[in-house]
Protein backbone atom coordinates (compact mmCIF):
# COMPACT_ATOMS: atom_id res chain seq x y z
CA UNK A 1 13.42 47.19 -9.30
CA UNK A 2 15.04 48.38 -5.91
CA UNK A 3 19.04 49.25 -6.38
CA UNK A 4 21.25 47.29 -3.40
CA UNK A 5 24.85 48.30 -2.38
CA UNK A 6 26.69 46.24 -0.11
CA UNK A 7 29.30 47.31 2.31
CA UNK A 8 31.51 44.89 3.61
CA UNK A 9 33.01 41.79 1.30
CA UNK A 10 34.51 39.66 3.69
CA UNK A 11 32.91 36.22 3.40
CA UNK A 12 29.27 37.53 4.52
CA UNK A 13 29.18 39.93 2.70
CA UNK A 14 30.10 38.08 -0.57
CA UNK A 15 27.50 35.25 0.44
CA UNK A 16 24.83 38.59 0.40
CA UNK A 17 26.06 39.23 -2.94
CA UNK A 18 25.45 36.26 -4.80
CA UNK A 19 22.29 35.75 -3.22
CA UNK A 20 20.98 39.47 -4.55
CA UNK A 21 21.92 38.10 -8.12
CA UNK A 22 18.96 35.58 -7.52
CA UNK A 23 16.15 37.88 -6.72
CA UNK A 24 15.16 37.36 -10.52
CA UNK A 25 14.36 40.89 -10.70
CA UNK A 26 13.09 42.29 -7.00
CA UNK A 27 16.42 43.81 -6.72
CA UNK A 28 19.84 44.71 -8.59
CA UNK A 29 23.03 45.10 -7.22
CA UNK A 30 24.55 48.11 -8.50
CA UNK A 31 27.32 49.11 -6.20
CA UNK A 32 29.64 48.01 -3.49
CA UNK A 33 31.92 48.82 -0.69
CA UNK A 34 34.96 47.95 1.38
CA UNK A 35 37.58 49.57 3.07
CA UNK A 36 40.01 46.97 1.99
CA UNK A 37 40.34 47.06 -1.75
CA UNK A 38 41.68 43.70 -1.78
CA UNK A 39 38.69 42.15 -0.65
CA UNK A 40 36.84 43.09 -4.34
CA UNK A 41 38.90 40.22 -5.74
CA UNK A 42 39.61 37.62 -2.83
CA UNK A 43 38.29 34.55 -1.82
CA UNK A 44 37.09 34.31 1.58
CA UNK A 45 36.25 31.05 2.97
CA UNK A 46 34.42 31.31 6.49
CA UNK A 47 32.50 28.79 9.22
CA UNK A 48 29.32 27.17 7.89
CA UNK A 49 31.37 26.02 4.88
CA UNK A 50 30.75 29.31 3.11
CA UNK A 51 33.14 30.03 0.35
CA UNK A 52 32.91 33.28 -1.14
CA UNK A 53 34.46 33.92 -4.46
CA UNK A 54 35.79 36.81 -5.71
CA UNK A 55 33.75 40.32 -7.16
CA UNK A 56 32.20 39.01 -10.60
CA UNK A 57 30.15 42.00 -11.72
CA UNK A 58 30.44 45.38 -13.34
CA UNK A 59 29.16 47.05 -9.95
CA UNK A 60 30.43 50.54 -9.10
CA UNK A 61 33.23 50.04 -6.43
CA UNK A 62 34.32 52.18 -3.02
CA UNK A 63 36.76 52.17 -0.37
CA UNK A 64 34.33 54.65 1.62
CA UNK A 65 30.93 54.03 2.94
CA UNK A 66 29.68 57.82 3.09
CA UNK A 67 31.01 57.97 -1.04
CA UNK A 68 28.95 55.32 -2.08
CA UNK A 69 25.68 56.50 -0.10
CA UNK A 70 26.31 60.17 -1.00
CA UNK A 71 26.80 59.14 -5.16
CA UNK A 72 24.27 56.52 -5.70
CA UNK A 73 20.81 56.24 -5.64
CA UNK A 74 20.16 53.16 -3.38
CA UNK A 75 16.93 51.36 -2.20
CA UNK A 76 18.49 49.43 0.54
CA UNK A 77 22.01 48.31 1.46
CA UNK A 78 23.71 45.25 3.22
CA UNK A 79 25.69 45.71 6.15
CA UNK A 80 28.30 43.15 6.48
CA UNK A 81 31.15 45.43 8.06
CA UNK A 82 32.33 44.22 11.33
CA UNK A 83 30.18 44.65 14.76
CA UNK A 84 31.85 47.99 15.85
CA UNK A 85 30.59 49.59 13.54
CA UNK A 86 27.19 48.41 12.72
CA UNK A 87 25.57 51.45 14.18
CA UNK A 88 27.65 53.23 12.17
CA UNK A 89 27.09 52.38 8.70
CA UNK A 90 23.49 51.56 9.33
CA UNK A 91 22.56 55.19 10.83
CA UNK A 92 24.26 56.71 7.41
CA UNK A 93 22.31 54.68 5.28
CA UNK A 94 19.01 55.43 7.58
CA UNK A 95 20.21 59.56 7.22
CA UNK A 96 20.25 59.10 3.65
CA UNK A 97 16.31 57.67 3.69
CA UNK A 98 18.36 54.15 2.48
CA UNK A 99 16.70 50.91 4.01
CA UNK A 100 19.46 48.42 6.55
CA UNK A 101 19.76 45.11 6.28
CA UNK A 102 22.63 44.55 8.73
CA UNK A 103 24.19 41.41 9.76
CA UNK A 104 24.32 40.48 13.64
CA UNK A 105 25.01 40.98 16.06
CA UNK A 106 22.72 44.00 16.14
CA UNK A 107 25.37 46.09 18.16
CA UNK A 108 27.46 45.28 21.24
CA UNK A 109 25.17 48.03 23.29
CA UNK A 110 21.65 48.63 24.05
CA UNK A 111 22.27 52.28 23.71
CA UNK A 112 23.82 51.49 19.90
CA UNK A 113 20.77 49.00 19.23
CA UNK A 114 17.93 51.85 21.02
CA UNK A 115 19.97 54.30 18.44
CA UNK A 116 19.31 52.33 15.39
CA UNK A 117 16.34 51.69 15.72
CA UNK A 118 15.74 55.25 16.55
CA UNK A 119 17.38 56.32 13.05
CA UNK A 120 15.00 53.59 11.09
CA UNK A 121 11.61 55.35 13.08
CA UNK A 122 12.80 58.73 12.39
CA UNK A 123 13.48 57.97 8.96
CA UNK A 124 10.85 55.69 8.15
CA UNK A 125 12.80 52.94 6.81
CA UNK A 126 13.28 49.38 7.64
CA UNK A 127 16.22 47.77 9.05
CA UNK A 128 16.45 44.61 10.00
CA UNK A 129 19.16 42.38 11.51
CA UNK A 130 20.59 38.99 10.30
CA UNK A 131 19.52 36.73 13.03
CA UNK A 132 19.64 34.08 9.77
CA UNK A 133 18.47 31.39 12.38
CA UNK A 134 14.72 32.43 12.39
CA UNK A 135 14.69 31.41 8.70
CA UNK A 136 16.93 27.96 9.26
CA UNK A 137 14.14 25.68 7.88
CA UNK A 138 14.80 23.07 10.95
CA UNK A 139 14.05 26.12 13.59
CA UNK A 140 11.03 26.39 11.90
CA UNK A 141 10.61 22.69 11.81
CA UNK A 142 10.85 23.54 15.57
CA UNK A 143 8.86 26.44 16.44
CA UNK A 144 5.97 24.92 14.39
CA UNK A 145 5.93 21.88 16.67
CA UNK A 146 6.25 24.20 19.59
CA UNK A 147 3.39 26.49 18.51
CA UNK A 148 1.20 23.52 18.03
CA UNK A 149 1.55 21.40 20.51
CA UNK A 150 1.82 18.22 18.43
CA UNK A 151 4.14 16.57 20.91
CA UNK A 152 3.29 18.64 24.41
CA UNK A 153 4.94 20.97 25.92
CA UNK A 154 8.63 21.34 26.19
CA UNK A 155 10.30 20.46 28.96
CA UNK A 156 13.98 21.06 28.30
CA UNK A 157 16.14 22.57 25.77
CA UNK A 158 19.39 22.69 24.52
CA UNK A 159 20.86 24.16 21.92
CA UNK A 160 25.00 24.49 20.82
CA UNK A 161 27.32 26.21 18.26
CA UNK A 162 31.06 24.93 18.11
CA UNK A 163 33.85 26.55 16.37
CA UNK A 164 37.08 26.90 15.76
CA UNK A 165 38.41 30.63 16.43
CA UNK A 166 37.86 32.91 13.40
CA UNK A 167 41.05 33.15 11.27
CA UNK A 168 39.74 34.93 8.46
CA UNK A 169 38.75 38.34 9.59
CA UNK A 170 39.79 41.41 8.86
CA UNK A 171 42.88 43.02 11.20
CA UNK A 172 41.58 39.55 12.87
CA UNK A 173 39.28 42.08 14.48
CA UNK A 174 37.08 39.07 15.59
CA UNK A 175 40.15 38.41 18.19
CA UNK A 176 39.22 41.86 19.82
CA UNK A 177 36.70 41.51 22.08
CA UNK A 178 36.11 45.20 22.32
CA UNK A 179 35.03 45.33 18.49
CA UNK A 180 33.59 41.49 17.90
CA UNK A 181 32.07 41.08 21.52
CA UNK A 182 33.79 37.49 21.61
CA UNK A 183 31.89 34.50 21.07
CA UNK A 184 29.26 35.68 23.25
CA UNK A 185 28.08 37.95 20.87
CA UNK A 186 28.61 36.89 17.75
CA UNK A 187 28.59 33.06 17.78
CA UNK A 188 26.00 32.58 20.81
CA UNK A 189 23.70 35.14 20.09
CA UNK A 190 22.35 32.98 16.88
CA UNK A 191 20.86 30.53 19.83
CA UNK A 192 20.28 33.38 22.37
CA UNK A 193 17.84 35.06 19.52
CA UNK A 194 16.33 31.59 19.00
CA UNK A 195 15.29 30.62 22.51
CA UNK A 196 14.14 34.26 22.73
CA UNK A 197 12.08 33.62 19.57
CA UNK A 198 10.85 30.54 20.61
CA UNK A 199 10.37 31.23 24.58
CA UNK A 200 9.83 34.70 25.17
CA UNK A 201 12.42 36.29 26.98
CA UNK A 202 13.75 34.48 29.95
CA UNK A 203 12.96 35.44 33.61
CA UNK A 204 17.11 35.31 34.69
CA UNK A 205 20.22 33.60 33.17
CA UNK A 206 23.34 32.39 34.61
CA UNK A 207 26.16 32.25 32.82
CA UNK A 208 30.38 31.28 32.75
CA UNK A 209 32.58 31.83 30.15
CA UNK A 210 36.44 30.90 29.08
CA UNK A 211 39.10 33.27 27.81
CA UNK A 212 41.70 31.48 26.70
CA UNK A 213 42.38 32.30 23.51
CA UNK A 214 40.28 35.61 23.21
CA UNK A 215 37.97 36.87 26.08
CA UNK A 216 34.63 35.31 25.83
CA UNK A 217 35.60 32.89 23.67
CA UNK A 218 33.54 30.04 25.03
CA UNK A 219 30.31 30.58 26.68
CA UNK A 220 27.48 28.25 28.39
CA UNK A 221 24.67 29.57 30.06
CA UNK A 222 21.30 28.66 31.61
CA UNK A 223 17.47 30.50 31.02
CA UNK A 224 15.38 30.76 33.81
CA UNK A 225 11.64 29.59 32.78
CA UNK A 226 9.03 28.19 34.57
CA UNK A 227 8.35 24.71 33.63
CA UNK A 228 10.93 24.26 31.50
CA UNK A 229 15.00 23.71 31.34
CA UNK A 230 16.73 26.21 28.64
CA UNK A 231 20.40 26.13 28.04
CA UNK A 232 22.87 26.82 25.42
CA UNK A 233 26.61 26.84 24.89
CA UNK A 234 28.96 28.38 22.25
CA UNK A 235 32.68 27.21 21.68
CA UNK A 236 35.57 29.58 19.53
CA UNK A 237 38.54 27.95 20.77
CA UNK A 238 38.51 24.21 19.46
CA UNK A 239 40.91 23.04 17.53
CA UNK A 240 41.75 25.01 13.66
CA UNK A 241 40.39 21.32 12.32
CA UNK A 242 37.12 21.13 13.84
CA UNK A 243 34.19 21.51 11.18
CA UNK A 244 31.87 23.89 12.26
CA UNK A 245 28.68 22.18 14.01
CA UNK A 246 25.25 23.58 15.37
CA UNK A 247 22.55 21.21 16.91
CA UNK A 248 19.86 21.59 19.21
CA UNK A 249 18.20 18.67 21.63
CA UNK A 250 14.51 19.33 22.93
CA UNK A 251 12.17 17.27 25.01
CA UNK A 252 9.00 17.60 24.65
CA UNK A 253 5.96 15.32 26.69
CA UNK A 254 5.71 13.03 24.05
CA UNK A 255 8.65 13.18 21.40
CA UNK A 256 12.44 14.34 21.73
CA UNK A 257 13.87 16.01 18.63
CA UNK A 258 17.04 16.24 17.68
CA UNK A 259 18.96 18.39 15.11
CA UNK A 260 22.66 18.52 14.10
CA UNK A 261 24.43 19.09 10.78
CA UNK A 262 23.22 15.97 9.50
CA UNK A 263 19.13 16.69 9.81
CA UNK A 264 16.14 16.79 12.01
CA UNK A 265 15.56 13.30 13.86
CA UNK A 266 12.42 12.82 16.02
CA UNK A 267 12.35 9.70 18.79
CA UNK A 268 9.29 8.44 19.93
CA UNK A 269 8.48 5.95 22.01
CA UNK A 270 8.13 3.29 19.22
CA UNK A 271 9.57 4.97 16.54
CA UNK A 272 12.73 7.20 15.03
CA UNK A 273 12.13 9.23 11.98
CA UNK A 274 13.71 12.09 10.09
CA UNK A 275 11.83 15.26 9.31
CA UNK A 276 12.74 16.18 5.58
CA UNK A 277 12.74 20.19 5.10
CA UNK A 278 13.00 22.31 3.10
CA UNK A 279 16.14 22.74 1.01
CA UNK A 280 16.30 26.20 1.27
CA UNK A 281 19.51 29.04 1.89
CA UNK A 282 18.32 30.71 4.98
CA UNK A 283 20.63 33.51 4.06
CA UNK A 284 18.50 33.95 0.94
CA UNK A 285 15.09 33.11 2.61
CA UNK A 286 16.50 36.30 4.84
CA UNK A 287 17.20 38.76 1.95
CA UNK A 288 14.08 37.83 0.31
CA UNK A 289 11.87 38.33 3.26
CA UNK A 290 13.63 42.03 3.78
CA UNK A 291 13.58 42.93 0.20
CA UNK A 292 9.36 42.06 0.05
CA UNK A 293 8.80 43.98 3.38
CA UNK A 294 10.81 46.96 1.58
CA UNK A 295 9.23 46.45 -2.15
CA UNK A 296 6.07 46.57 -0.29
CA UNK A 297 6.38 48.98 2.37
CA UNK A 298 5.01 46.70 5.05
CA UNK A 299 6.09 46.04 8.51
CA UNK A 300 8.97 43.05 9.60
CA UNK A 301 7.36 40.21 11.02
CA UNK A 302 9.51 37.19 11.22
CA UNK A 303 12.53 39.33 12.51
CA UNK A 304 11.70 42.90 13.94
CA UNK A 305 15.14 45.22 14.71
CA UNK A 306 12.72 44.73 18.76
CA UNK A 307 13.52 40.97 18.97
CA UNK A 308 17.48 41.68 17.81
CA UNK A 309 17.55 44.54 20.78
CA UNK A 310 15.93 41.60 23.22
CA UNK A 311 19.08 38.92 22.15
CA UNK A 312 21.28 42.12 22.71
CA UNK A 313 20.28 42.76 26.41
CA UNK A 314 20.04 38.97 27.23
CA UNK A 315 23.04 38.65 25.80
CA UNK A 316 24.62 41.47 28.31
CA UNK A 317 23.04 40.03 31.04
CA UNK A 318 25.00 36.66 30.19
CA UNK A 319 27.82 38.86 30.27
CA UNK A 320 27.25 40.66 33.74
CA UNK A 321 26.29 37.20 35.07
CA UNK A 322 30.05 35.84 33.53
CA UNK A 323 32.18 39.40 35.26
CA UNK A 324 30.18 38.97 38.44
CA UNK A 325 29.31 35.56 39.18
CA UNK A 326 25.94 35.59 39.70
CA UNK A 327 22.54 35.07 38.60
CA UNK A 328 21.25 38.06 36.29
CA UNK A 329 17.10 39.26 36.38
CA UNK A 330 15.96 40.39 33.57
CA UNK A 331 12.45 41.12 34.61
């Protein structure tokens, strides 16, 4: 059975926890990690309607991530610290032959995301990066219809992720751009992954953003493609009330499918019908995935550390395109 450490209990990181518990064997949880010792016994209620209870286990506990990695014998670890230091933790664990599974954004650099990746080659370890999205089972839904053509091509896109600004972090070290990379980074780059997964990376994008409340804190941007229309917006600063939503509207030749929080609709010409999937936890569908590519020492395919880099520089060329007005090539 592979021993797991987690590092990081804010709300993430306590959603990664209870998940472990229902491997059924592939892996145990045997120790965890957070600066903040209040956070073993907490409650942490995030976005997504995520609550995460308290600590419930008899799991060895630290305050420091180089203690834990140096004392115990670990498999793999979660990383669910904040973004500034994702290379961080993740090229400690990679020193110490430990396998990453580290939540996203990837890093707020190419340099820190070339650097990781680096670590996991030289070490010969997997790390992978939770772009949870590529698991969603409606974005499935989606790329399946995509890949096979069932209802022509696509000939526009849009996808969205609205939020109220993140109250519950940390130091509130999501309201630092510096360390969370705004919403640009860390609520957007869910859909910037997706249309990368489900596109191919984009010719040029064009991008504006607000800074009201914290810089980057809204974002809306357009994909360059040829023959199709790709956009997608992200939204921090609405109102402390408004439920979380995500939702994405594509039109394809002959269908136009539609997904918010309440399902997957398809409208055809003569007909509207929902598309039942799966009921399944994409956060555990994610872990699960990881922990049978590390169990059994084969390569990631649904969500190579490669593909997080590629939503990393698209993502900063949204960001040049916001400081600079312009239209950004990324070929």
């Amino acid at each position: 059975m592979l021993k797991c450490g987690i590092i990081g209990l804010g709300g993430l990181g306590k959603a990664h926890l209870r998940n472990v518990k229902l491997l059924e064997g592939a892996a145990e949880l045997t120790a965890v990690c957070d600066v903040n010792e209040a956070a073993f016994d907490s409650v942490t209620a995030i976005n997504m309607n995520i609550n995460a209870s308290a600590v419930d286990g008899a799991y060895r506990r630290y305050t420091d991530a180089l203690a834990m990695l140096t004392e115990e014998s670990l498999d793999f670890i979660i990383s669910a610290v904040p973004t500034y230091l994702h290379r961080e933790i993740a090229g400690l664990a990679l020193d110490r032959g430990v396998h990453v599974l580290s939540e996203k954004p990837m890093a707020l650099t190419l340099e820190d995301c070339r650097g990781m990746i680096g670590k996991a080659k030289a070490a010969g370890k997997q790390l992978m990066i939770g772009q949870c999205l590529r698991y969603w089972p409606e974005y499935r839904e989606l790329k399946a219809m995509i890949e096979s053509g069932r209802y022509g091509k696509v000939i526009c896109a849009e996808f969205a992720r609205l939020s109220a600004l993140p109250r519950w972090s940390w130091q509130n070290w999501y309201w630092d751009w510096e360390k969370s990379g705004g919403a640009l980074f860390d609520l957007h780059i869910h859909d910037v992954d997706m249309i990368n997964w489900l596109f191919g990376k984009p010719e040029w994008v064009s991008a504006v953003a607000s800074h009201t409340d914290v810089k980057f804190d809204s974002v809306a941007a357009l994909y360059g493609y040829e023959g199709k229309f790709v956009s997608a917006r992200a939204y921090w600063g609405l109102a402390a009330s408004f439920p979380f939503e995500m939702s994405f509207l594509v039109r394809f030749e002959n269908a136009t499918v539609r997904m918010e929080n309440a399902g997957l609709i398809i409208y055809t010409e003569d007909r509207i019908f929902k598309v039942e999937t799966p009921q399944e936890d994409a956060y555990y569908s994610e872990l699960a995935d990881f922990v049978r590519c590390v169990a059994e020492n084969r390569a990631i395919e649904t969500n190579p550390p490669e593909d997080s880099m590629a939503a990393i520089e698209i993502a900063t060329a949204e960001k040049e395109s916001i400081l600079g007005g312009k239209v950004v090539s990324l070929v």
